[in-house]
PDB file of N, CA and C in Angstrom:
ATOM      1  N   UNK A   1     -40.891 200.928  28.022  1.00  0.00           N
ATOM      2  CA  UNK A   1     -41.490 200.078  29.025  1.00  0.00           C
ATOM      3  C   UNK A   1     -42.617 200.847  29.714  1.00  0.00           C
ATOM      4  N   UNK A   2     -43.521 200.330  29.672  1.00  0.00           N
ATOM      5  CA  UNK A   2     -44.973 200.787  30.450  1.00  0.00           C
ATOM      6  C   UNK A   2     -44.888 200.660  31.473  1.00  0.00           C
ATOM      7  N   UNK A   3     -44.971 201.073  32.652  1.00  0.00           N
ATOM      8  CA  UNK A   3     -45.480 200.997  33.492  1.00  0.00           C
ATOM      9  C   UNK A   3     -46.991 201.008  34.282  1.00  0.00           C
ATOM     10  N   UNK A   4     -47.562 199.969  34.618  1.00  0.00           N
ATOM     11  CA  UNK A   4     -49.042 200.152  34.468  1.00  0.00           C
ATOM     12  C   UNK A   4     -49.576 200.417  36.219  1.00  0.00           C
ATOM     13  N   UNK A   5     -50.610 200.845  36.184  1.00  0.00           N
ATOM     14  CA  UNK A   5     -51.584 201.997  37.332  1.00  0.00           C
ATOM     15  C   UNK A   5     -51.363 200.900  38.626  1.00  0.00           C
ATOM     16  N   UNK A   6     -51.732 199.683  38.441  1.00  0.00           N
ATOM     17  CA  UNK A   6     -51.798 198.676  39.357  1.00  0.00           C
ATOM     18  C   UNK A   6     -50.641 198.533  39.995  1.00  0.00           C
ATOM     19  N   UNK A   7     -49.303 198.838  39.419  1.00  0.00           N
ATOM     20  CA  UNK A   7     -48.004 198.574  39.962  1.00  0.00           C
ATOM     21  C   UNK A   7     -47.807 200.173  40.757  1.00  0.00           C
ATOM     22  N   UNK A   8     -47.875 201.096  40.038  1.00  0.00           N
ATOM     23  CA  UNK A   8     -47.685 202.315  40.540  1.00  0.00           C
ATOM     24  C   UNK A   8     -48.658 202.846  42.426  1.00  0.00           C
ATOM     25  N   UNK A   9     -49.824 202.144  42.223  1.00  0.00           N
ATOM     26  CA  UNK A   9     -50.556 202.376  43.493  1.00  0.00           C
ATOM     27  C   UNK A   9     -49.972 201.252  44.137  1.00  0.00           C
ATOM     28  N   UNK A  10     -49.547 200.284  44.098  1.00  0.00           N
ATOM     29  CA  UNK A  10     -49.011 199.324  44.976  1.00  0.00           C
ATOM     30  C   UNK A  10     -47.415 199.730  45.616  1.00  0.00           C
ATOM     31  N   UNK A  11     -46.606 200.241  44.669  1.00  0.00           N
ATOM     32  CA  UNK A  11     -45.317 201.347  44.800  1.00  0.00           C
ATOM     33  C   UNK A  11     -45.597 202.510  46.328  1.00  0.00           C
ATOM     34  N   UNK A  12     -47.130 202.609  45.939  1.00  0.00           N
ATOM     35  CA  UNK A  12     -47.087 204.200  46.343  1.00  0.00           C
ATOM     36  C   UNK A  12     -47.551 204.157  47.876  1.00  0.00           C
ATOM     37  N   UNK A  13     -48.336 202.796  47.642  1.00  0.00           N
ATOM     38  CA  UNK A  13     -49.024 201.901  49.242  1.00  0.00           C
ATOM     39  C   UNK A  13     -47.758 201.705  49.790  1.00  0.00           C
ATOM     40  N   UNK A  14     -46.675 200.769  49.574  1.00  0.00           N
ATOM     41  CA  UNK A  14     -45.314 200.475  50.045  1.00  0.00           C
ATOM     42  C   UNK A  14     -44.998 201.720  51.169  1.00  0.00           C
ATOM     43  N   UNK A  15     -44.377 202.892  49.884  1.00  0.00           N
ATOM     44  CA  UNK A  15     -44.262 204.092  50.815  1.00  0.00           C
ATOM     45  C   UNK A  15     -44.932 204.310  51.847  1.00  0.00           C
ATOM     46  N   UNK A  16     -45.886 205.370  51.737  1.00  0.00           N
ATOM     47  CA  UNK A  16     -46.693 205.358  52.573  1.00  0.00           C
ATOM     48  C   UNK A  16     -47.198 204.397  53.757  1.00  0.00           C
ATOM     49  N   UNK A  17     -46.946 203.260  53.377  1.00  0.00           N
ATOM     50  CA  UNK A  17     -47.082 202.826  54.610  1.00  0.00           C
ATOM     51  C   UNK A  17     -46.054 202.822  55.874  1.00  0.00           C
ATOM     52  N   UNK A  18     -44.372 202.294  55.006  1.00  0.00           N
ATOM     53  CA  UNK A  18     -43.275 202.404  54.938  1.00  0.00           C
ATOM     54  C   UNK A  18     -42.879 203.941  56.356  1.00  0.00           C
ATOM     55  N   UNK A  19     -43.481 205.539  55.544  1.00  0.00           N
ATOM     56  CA  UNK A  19     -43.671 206.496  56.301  1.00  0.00           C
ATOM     57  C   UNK A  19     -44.511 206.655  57.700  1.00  0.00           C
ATOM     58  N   UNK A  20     -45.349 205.905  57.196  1.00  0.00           N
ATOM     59  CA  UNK A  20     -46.270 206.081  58.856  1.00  0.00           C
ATOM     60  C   UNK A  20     -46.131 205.163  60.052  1.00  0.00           C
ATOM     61  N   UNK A  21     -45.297 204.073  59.515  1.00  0.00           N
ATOM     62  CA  UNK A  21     -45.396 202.547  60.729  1.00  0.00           C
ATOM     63  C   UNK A  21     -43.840 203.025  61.383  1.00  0.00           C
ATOM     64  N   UNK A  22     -43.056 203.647  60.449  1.00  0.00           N
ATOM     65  CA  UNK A  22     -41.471 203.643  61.167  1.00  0.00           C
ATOM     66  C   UNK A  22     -41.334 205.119  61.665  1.00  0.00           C
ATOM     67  N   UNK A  23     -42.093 205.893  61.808  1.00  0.00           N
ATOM     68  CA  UNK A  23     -42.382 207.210  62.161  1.00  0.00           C
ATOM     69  C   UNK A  23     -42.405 207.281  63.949  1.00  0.00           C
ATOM     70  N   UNK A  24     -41.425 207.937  64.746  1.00  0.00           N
ATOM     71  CA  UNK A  24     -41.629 207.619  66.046  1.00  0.00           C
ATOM     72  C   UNK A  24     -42.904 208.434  66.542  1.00  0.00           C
ATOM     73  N   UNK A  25     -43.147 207.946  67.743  1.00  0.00           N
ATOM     74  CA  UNK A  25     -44.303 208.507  68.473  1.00  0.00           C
ATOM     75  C   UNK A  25     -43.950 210.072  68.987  1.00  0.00           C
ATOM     76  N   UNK A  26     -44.514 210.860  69.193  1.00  0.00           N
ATOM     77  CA  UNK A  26     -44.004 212.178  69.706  1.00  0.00           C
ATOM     78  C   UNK A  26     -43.969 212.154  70.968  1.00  0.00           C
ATOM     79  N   UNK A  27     -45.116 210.910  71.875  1.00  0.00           N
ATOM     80  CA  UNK A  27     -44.973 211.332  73.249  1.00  0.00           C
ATOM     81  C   UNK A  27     -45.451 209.855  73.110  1.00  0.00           C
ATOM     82  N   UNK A  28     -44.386 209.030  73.608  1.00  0.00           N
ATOM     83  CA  UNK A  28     -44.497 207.214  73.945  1.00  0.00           C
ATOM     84  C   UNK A  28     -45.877 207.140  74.690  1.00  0.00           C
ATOM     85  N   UNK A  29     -46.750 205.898  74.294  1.00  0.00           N
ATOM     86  CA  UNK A  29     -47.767 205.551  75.033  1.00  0.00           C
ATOM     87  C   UNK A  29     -47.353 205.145  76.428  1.00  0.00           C
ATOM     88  N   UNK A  30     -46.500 204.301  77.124  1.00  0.00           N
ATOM     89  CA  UNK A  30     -45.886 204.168  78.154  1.00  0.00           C
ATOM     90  C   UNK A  30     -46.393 206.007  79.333  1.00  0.00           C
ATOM     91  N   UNK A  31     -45.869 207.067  79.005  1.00  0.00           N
ATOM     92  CA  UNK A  31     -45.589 208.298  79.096  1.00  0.00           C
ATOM     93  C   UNK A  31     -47.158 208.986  79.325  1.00  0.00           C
ATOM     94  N   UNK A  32     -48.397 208.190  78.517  1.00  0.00           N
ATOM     95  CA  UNK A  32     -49.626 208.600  78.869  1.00  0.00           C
ATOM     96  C   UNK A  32     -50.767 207.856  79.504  1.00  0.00           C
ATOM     97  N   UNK A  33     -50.371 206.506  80.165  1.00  0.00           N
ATOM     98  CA  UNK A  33     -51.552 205.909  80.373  1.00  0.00           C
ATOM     99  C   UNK A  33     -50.880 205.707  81.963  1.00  0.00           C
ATOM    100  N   UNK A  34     -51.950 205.578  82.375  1.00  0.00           N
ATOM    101  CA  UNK A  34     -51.423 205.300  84.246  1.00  0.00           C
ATOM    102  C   UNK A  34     -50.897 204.028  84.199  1.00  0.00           C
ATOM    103  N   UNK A  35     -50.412 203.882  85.613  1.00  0.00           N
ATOM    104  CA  UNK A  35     -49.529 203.240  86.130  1.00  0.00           C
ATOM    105  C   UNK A  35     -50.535 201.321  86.101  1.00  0.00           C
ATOM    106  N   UNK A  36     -51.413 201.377  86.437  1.00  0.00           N
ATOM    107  CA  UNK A  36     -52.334 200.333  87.103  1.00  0.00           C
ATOM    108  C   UNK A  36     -52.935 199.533  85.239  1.00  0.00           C
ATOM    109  N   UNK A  37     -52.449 200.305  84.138  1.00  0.00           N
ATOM    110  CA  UNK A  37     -52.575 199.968  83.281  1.00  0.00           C
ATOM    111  C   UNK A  37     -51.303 199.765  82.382  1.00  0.00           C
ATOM    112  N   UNK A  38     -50.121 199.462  82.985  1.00  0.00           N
ATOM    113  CA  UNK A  38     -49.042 199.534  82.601  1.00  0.00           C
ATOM    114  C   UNK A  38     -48.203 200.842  82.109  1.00  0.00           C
ATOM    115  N   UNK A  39     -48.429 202.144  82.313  1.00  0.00           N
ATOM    116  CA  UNK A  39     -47.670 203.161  82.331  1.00  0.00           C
ATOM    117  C   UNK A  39     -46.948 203.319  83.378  1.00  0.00           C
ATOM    118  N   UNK A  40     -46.565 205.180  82.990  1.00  0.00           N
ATOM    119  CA  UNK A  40     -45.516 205.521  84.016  1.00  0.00           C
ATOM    120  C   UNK A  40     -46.119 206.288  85.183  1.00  0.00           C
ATOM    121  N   UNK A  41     -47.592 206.655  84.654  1.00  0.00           N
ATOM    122  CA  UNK A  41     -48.365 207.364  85.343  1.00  0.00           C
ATOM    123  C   UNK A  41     -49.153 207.544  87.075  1.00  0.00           C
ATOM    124  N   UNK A  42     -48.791 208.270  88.105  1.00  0.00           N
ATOM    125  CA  UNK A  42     -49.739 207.523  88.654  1.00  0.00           C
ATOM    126  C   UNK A  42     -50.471 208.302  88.991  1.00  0.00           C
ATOM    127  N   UNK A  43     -51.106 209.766  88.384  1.00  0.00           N
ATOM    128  CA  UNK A  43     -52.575 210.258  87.905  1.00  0.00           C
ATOM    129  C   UNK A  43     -52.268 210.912  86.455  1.00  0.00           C
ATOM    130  N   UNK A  44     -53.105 211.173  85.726  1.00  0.00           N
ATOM    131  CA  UNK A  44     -53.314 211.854  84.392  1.00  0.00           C
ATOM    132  C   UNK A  44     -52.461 213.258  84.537  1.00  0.00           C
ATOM    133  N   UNK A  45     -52.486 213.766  85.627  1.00  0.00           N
ATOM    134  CA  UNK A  45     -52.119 215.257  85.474  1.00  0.00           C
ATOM    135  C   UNK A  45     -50.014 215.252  85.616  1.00  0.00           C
ATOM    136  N   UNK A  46     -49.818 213.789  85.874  1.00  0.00           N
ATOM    137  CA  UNK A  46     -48.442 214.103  85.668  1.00  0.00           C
ATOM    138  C   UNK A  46     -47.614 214.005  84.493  1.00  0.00           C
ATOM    139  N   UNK A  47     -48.843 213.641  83.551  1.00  0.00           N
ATOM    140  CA  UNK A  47     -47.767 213.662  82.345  1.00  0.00           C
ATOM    141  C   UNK A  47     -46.554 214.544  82.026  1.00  0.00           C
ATOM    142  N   UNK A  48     -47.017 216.425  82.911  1.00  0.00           N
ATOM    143  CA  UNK A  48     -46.440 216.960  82.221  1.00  0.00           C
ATOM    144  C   UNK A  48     -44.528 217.267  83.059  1.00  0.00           C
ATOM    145  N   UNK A  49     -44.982 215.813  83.321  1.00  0.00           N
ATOM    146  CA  UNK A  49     -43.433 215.297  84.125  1.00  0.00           C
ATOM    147  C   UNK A  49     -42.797 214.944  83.107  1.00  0.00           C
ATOM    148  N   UNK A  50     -43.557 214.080  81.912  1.00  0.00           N
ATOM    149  CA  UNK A  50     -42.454 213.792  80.983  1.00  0.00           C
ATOM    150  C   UNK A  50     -42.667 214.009  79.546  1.00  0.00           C
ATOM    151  N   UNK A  51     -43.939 214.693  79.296  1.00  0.00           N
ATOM    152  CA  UNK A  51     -43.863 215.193  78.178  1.00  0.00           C
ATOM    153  C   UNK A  51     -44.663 217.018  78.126  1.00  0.00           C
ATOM    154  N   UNK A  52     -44.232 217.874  76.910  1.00  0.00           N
ATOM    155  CA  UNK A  52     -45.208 219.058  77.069  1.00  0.00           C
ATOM    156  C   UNK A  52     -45.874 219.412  76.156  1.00  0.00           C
ATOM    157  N   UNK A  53     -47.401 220.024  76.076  1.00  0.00           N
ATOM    158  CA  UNK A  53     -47.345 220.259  75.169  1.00  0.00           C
ATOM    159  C   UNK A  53     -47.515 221.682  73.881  1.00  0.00           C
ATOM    160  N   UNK A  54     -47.772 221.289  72.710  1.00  0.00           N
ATOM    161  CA  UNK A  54     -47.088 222.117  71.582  1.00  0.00           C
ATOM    162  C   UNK A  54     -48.144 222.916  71.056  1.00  0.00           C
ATOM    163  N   UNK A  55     -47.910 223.784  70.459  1.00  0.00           N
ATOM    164  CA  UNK A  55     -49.260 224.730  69.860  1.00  0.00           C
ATOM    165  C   UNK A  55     -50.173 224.298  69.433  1.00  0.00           C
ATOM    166  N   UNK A  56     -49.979 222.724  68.728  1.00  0.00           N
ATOM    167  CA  UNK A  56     -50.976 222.051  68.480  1.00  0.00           C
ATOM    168  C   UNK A  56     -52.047 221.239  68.868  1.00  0.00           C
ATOM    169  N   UNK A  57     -51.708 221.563  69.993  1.00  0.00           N
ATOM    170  CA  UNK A  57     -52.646 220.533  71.010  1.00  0.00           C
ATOM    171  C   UNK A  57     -52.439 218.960  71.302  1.00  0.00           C
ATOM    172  N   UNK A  58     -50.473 219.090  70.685  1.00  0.00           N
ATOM    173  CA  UNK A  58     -49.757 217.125  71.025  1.00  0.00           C
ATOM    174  C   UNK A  58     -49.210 217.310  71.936  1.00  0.00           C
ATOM    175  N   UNK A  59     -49.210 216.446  72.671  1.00  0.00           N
ATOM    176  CA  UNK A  59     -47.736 216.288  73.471  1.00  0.00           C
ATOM    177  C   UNK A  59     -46.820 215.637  72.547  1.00  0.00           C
ATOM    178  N   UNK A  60     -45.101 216.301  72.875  1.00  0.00           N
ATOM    179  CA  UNK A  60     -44.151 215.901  72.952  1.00  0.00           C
ATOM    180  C   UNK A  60     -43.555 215.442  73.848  1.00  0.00           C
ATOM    181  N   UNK A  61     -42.216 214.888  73.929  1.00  0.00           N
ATOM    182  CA  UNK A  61     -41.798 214.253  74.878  1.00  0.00           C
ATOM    183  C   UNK A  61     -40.532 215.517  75.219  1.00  0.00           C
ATOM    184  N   UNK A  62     -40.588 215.325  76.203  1.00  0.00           N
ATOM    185  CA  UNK A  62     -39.191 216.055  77.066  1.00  0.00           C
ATOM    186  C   UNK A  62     -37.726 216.128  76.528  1.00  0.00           C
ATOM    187  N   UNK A  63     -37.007 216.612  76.481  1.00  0.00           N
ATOM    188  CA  UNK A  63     -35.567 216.312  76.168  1.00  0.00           C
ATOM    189  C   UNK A  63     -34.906 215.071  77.372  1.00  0.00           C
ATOM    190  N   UNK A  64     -35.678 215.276  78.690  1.00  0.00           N
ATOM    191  CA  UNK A  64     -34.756 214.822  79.681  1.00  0.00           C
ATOM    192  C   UNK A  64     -36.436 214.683  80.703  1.00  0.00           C
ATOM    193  N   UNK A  65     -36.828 213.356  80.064  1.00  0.00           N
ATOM    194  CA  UNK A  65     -37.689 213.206  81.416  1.00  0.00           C
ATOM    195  C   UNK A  65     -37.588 212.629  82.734  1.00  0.00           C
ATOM    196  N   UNK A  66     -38.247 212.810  83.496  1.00  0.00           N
ATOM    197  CA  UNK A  66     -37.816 212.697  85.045  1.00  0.00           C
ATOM    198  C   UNK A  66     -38.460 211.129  85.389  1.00  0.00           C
ATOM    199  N   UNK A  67     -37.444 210.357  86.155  1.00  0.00           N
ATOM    200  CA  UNK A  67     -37.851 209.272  86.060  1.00  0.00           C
ATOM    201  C   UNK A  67     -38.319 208.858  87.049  1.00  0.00           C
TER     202      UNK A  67
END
């Protein structure tokens, strides 16, 4: 049985997409946008109330953020 190129990139789209849409956020949008725009925020500099961040230049989220 053949399997042909057209089925295999459509297989491979599935995944991949599959990986990136069910993938959680590292630091919830809620967690970065101010308050007056529906966050938790109520200036930019408190994020690091509930998330910190990583060598890479992301925020993560807290184990135990402060509510």
């Amino acid at each position: 049985m053949i399997i042909t190129t057209g089925t295999l990139i459509i297989v491979q789209a599935l995944i991949v997409s599959w990986i990136v849409f069910t993938r959680p956020e590292p630091c919830p949008r809620i967690y970065r946008t101010l308050q007056e725009d529906g966050g938790q925020l109520a200036a930019y500099g408190d994020i690091h109330l509930y998330c910190d961040l990583d060598y890479g230049g992301k925020w993560k989220i807290k184990d135990n953020p402060q509510q």
